[in-house]
PDB file of N, CA and C in Angstrom:
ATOM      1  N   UNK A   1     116.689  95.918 102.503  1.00  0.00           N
ATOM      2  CA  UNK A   1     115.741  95.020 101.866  1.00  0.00           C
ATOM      3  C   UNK A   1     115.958  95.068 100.365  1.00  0.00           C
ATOM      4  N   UNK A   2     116.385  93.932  99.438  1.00  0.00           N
ATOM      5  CA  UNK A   2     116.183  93.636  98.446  1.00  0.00           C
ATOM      6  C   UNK A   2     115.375  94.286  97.184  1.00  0.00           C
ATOM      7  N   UNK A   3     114.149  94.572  97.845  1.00  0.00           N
ATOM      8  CA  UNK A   3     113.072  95.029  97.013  1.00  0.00           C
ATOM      9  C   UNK A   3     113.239  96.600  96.836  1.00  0.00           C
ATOM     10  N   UNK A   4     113.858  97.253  98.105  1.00  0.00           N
ATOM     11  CA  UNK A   4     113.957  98.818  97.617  1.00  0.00           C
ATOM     12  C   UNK A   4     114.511  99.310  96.247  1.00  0.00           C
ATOM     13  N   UNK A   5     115.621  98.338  95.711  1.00  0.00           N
ATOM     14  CA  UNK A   5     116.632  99.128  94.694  1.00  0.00           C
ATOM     15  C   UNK A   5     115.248  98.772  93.325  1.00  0.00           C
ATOM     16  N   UNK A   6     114.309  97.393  93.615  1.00  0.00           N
ATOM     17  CA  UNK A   6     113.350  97.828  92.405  1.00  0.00           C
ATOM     18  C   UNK A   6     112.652  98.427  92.444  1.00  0.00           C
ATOM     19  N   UNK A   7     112.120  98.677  93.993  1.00  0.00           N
ATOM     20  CA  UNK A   7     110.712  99.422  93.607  1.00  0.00           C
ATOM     21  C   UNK A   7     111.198 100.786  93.028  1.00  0.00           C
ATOM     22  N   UNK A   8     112.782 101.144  93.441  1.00  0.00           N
ATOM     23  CA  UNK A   8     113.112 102.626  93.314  1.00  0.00           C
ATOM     24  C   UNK A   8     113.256 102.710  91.462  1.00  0.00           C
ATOM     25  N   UNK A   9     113.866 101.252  90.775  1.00  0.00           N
ATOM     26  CA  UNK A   9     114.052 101.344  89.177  1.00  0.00           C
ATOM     27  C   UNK A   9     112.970 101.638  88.767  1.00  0.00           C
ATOM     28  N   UNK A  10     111.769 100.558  88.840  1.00  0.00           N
ATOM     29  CA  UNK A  10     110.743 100.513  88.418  1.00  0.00           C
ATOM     30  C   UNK A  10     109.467 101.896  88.495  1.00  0.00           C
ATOM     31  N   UNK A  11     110.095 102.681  89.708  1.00  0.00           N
ATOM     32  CA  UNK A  11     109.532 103.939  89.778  1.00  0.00           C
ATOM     33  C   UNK A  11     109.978 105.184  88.934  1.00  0.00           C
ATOM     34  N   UNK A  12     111.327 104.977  88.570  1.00  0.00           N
ATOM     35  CA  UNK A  12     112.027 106.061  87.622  1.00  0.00           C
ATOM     36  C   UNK A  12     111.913 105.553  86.511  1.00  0.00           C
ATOM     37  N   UNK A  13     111.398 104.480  86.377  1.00  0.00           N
ATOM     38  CA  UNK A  13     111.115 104.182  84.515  1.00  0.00           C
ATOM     39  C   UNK A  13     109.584 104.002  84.553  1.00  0.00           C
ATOM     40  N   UNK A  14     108.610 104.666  84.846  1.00  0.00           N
ATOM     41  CA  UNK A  14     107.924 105.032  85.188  1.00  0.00           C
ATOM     42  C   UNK A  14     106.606 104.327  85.446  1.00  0.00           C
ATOM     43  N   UNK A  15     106.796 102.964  86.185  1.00  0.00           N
ATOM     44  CA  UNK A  15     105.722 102.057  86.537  1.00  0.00           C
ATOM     45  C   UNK A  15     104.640 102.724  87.226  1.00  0.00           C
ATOM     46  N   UNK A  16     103.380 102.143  86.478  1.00  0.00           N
ATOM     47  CA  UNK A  16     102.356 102.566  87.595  1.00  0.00           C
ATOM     48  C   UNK A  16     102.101 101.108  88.867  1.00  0.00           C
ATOM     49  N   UNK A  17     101.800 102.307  89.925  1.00  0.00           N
ATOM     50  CA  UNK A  17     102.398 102.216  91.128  1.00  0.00           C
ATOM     51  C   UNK A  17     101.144 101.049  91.875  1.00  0.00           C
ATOM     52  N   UNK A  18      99.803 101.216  90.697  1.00  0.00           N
ATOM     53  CA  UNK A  18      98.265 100.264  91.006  1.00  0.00           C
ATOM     54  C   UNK A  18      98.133  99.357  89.778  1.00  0.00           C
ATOM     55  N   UNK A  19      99.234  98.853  88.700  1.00  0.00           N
ATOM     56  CA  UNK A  19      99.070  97.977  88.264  1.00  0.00           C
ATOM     57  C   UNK A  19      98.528  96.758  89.052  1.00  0.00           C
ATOM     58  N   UNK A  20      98.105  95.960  88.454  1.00  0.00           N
ATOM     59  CA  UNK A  20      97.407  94.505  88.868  1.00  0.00           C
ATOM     60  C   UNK A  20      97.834  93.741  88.230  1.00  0.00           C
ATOM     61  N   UNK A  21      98.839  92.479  88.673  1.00  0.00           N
ATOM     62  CA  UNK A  21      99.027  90.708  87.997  1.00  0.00           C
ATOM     63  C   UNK A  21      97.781  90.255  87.815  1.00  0.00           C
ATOM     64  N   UNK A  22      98.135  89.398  87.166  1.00  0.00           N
ATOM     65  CA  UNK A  22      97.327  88.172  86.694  1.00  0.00           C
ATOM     66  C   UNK A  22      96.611  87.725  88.108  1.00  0.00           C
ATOM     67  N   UNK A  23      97.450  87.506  89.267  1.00  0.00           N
ATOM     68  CA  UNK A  23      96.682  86.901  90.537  1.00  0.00           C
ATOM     69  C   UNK A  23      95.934  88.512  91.082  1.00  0.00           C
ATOM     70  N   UNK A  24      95.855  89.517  90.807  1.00  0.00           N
ATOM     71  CA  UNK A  24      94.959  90.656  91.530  1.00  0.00           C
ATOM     72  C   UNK A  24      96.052  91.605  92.788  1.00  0.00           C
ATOM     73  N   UNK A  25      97.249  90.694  92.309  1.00  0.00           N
ATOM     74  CA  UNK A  25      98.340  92.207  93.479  1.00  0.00           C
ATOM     75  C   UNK A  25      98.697  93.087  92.634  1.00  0.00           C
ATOM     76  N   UNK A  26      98.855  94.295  93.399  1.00  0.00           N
ATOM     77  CA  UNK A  26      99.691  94.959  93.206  1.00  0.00           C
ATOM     78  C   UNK A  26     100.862  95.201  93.639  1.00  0.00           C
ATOM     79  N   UNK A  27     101.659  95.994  93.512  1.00  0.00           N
ATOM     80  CA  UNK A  27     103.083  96.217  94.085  1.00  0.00           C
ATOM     81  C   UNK A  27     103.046  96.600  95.676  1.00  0.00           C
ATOM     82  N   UNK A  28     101.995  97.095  95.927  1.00  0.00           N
ATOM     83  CA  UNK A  28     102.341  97.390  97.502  1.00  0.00           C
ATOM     84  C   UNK A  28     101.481  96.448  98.377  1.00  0.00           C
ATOM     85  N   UNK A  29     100.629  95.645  97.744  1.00  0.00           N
ATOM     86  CA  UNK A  29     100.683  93.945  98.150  1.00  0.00           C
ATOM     87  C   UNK A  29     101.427  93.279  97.794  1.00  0.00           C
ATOM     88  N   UNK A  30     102.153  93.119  97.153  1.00  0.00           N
ATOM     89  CA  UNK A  30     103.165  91.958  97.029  1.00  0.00           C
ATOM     90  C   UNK A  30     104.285  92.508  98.051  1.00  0.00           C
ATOM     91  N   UNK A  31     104.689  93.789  99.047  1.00  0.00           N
ATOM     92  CA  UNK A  31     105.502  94.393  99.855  1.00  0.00           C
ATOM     93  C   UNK A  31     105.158  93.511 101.412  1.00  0.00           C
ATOM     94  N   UNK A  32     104.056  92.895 101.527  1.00  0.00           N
ATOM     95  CA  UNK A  32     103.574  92.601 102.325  1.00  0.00           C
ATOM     96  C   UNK A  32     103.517  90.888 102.295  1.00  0.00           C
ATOM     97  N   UNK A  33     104.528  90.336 100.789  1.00  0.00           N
ATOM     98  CA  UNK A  33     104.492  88.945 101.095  1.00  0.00           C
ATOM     99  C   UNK A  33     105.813  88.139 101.729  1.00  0.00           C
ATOM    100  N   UNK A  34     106.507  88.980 102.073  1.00  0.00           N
ATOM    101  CA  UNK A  34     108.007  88.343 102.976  1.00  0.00           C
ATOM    102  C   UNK A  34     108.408  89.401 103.860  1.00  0.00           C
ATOM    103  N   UNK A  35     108.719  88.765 105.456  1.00  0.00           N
ATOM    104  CA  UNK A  35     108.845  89.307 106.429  1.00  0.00           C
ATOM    105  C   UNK A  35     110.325  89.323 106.297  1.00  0.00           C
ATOM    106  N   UNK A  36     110.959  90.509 107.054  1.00  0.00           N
ATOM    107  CA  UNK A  36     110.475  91.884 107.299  1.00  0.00           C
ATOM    108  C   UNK A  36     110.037  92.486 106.145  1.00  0.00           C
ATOM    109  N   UNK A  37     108.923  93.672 106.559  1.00  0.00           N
ATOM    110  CA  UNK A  37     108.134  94.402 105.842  1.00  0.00           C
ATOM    111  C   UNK A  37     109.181  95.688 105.656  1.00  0.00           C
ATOM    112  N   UNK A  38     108.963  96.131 104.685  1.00  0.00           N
ATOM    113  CA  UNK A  38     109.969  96.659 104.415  1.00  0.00           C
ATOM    114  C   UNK A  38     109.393  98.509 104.379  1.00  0.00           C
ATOM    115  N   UNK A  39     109.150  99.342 104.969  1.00  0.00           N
ATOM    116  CA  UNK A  39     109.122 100.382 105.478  1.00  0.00           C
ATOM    117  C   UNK A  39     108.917 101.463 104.240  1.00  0.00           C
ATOM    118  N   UNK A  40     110.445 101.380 103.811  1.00  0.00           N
ATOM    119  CA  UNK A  40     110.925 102.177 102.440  1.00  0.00           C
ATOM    120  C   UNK A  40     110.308 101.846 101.553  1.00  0.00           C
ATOM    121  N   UNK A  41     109.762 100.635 101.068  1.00  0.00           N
ATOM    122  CA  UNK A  41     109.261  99.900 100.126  1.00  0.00           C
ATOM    123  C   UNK A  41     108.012 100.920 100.015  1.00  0.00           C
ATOM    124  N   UNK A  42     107.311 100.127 101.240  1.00  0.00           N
ATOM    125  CA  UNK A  42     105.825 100.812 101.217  1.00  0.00           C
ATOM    126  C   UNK A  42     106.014 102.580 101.001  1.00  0.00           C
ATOM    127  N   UNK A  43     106.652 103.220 101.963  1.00  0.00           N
ATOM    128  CA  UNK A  43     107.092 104.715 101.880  1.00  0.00           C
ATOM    129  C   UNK A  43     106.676 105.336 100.394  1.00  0.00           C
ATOM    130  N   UNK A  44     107.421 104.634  99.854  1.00  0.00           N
ATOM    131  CA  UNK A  44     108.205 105.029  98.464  1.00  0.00           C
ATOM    132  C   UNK A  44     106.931 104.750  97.296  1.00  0.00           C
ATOM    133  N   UNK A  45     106.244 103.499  97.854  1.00  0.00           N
ATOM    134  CA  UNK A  45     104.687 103.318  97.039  1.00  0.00           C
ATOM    135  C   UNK A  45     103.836 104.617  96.971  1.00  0.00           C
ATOM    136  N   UNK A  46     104.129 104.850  98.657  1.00  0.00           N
ATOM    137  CA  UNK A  46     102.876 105.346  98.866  1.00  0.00           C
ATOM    138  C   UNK A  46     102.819 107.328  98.502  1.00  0.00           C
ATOM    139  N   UNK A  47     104.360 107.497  98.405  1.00  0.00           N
ATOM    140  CA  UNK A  47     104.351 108.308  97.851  1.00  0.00           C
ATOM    141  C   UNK A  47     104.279 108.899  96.526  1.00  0.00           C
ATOM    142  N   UNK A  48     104.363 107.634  95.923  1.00  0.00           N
ATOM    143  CA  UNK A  48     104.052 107.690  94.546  1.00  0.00           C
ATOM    144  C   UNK A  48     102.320 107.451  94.073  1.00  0.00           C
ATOM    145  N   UNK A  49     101.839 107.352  94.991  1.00  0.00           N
ATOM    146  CA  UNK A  49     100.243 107.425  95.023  1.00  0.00           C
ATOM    147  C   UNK A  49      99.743 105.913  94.880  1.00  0.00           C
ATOM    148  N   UNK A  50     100.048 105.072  95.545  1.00  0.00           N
ATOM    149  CA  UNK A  50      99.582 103.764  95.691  1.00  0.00           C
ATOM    150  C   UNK A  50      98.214 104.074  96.451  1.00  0.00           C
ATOM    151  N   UNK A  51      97.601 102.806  95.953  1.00  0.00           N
ATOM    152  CA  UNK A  51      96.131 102.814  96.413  1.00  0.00           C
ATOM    153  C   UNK A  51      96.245 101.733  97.850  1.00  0.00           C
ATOM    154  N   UNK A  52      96.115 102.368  98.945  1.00  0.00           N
ATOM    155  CA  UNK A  52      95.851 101.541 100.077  1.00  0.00           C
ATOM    156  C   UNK A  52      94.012 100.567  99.972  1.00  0.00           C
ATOM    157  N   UNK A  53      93.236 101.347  99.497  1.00  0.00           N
ATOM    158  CA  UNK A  53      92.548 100.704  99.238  1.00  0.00           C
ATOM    159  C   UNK A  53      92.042  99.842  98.726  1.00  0.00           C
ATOM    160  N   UNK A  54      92.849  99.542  97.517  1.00  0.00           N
ATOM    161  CA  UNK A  54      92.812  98.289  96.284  1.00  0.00           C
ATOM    162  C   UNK A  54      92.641  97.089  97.380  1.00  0.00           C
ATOM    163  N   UNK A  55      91.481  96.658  96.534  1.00  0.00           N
ATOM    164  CA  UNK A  55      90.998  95.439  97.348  1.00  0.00           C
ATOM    165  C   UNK A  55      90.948  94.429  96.583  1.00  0.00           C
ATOM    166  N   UNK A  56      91.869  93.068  97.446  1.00  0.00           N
ATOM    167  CA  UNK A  56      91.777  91.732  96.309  1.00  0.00           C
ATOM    168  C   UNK A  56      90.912  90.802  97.474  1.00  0.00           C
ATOM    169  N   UNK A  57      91.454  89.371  97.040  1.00  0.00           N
ATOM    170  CA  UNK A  57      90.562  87.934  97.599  1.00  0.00           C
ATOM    171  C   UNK A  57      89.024  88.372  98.319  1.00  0.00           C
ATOM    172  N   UNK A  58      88.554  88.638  97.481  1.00  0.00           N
ATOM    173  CA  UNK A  58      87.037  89.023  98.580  1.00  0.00           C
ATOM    174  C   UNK A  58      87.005  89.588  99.176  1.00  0.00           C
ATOM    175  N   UNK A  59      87.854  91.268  99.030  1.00  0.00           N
ATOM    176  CA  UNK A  59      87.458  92.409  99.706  1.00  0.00           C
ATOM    177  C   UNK A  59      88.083  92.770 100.687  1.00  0.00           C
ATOM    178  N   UNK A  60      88.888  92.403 100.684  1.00  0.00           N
ATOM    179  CA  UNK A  60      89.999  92.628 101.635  1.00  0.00           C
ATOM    180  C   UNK A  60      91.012  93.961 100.744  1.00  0.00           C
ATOM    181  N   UNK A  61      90.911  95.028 101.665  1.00  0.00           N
ATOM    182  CA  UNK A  61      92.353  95.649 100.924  1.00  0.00           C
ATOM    183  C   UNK A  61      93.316  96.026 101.577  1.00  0.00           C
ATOM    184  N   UNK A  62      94.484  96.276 101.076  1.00  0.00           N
ATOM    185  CA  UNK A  62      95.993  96.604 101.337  1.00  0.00           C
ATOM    186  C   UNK A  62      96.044  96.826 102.895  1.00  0.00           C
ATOM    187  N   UNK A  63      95.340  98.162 103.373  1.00  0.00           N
ATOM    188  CA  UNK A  63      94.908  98.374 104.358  1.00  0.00           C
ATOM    189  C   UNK A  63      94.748  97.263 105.356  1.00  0.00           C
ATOM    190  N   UNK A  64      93.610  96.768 104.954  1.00  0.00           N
ATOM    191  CA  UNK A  64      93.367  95.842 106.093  1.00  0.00           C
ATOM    192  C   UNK A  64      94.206  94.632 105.991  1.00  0.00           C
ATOM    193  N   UNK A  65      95.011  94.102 105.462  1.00  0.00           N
ATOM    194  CA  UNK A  65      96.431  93.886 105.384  1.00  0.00           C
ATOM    195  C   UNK A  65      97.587  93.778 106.081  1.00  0.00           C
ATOM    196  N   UNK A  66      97.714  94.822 105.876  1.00  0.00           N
ATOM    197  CA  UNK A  66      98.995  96.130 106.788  1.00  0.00           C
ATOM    198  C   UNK A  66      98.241  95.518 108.242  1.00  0.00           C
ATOM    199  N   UNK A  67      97.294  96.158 108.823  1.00  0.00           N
ATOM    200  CA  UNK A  67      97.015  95.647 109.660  1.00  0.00           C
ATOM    201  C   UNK A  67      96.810  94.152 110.451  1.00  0.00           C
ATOM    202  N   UNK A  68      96.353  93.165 109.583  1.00  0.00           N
ATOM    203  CA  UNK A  68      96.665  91.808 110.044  1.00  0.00           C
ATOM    204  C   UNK A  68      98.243  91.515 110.383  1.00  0.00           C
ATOM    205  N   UNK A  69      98.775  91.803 109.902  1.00  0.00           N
ATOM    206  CA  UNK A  69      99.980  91.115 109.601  1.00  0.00           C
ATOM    207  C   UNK A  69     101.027  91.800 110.257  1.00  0.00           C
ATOM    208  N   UNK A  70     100.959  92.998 110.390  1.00  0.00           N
ATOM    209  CA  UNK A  70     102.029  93.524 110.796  1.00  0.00           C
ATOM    210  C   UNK A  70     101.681  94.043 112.281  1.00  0.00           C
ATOM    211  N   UNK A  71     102.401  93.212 113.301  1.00  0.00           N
ATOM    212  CA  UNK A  71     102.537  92.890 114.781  1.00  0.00           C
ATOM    213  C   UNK A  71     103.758  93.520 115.814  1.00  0.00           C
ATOM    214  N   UNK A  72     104.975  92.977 114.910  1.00  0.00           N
ATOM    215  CA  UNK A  72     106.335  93.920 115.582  1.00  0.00           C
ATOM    216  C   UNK A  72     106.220  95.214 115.648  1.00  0.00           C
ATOM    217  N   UNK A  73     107.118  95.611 116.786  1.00  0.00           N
ATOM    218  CA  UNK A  73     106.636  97.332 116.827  1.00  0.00           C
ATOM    219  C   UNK A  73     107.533  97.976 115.490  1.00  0.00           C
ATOM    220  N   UNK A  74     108.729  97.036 114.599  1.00  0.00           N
ATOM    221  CA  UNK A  74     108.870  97.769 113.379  1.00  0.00           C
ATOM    222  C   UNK A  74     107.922  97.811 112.180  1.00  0.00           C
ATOM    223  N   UNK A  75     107.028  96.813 112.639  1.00  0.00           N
ATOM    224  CA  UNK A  75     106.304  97.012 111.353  1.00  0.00           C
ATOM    225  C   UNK A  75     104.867  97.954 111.809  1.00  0.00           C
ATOM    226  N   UNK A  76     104.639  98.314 112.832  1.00  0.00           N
ATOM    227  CA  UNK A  76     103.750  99.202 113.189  1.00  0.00           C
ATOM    228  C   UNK A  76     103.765 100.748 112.422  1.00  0.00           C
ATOM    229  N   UNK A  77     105.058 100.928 112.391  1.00  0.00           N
ATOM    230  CA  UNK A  77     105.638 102.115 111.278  1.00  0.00           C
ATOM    231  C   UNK A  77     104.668 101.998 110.408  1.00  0.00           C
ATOM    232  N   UNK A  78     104.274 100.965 109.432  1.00  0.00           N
ATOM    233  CA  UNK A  78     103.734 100.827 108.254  1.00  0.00           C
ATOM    234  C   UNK A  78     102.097 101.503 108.112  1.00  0.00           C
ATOM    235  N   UNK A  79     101.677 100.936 108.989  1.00  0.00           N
ATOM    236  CA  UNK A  79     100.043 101.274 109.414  1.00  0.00           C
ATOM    237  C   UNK A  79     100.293 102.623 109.958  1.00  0.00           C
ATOM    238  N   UNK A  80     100.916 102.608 110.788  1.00  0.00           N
ATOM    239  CA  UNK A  80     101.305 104.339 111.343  1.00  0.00           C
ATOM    240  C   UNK A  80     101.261 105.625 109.715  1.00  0.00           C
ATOM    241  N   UNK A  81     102.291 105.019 108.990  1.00  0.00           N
ATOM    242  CA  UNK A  81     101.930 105.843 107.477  1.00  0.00           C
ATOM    243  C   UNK A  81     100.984 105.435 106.803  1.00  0.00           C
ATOM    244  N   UNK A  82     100.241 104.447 106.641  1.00  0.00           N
ATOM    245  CA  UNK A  82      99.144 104.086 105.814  1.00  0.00           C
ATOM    246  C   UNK A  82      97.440 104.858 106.336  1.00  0.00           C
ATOM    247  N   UNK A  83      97.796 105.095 107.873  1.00  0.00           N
ATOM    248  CA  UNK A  83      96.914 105.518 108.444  1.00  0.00           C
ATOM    249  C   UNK A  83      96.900 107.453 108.338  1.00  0.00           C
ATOM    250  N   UNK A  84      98.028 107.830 108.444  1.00  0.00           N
ATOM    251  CA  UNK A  84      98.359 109.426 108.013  1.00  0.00           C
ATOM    252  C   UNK A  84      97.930 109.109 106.679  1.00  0.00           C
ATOM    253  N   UNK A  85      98.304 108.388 105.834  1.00  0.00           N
ATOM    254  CA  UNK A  85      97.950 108.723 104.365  1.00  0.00           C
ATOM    255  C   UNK A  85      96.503 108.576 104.034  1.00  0.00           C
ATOM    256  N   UNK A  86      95.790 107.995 104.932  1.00  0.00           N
ATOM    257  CA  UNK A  86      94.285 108.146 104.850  1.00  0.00           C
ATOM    258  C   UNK A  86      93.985 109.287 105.294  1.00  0.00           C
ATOM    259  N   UNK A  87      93.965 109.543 106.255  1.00  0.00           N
ATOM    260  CA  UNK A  87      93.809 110.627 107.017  1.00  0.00           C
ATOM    261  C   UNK A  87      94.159 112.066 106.296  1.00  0.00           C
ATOM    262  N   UNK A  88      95.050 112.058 105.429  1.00  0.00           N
ATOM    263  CA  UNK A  88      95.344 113.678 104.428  1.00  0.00           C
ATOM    264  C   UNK A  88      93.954 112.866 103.875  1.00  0.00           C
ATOM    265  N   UNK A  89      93.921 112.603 102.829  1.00  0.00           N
ATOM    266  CA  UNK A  89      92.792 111.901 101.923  1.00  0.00           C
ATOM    267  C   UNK A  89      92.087 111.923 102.228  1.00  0.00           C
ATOM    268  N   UNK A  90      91.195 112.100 103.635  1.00  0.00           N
ATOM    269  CA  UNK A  90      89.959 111.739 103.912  1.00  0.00           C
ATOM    270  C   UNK A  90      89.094 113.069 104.307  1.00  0.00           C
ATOM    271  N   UNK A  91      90.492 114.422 104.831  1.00  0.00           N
ATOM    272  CA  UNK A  91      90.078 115.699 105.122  1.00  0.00           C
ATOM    273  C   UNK A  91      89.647 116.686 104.072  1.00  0.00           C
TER     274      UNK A  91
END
């Protein structure tokens, strides 16, 4: 996927990982706007401490997201880690 070699630049020159555009995404919503979803992408967010929770359009966040959208059993991976990464966080 395309997007890995930036999210990986943009992480070593030291982007924060919950910036917000002008439209209210962040980087690990905008991972979620062209299919295939890209695994590493998110991985690599989320290890850098992305907020699954950041919530845009009326309350909707990342999270619940991940979940609409992602149907194939490769993109099940995604929610599978988004859901462990709540889960440390929540104990």
């Amino acid at each position: 996927m395309k997007s890995v070699p930036v999210v990986k630049c943009l992480l070593r020159a030291g982007a924060d990982v919950d910036s917000v555009s002008e439209n209210g995404e962040t980087p690990l919503r905008l991972t979620f706007q062209n299919h295939p979803f890209s695994l590493e992408a998110v991985s690599l967010l989320l290890k850098h401490g992305a907020d699954i929770d950041h919530s845009y359009n009326g309350g909707a966040t990342i999270y619940d997201l991940a979940k609409s959208v992602c149907h194939e059993q490769s993109d099940l991976a995604i929610v599978d880690l988004m859901e462990n990464r709540r889960n440390v966080y929540v104990k």
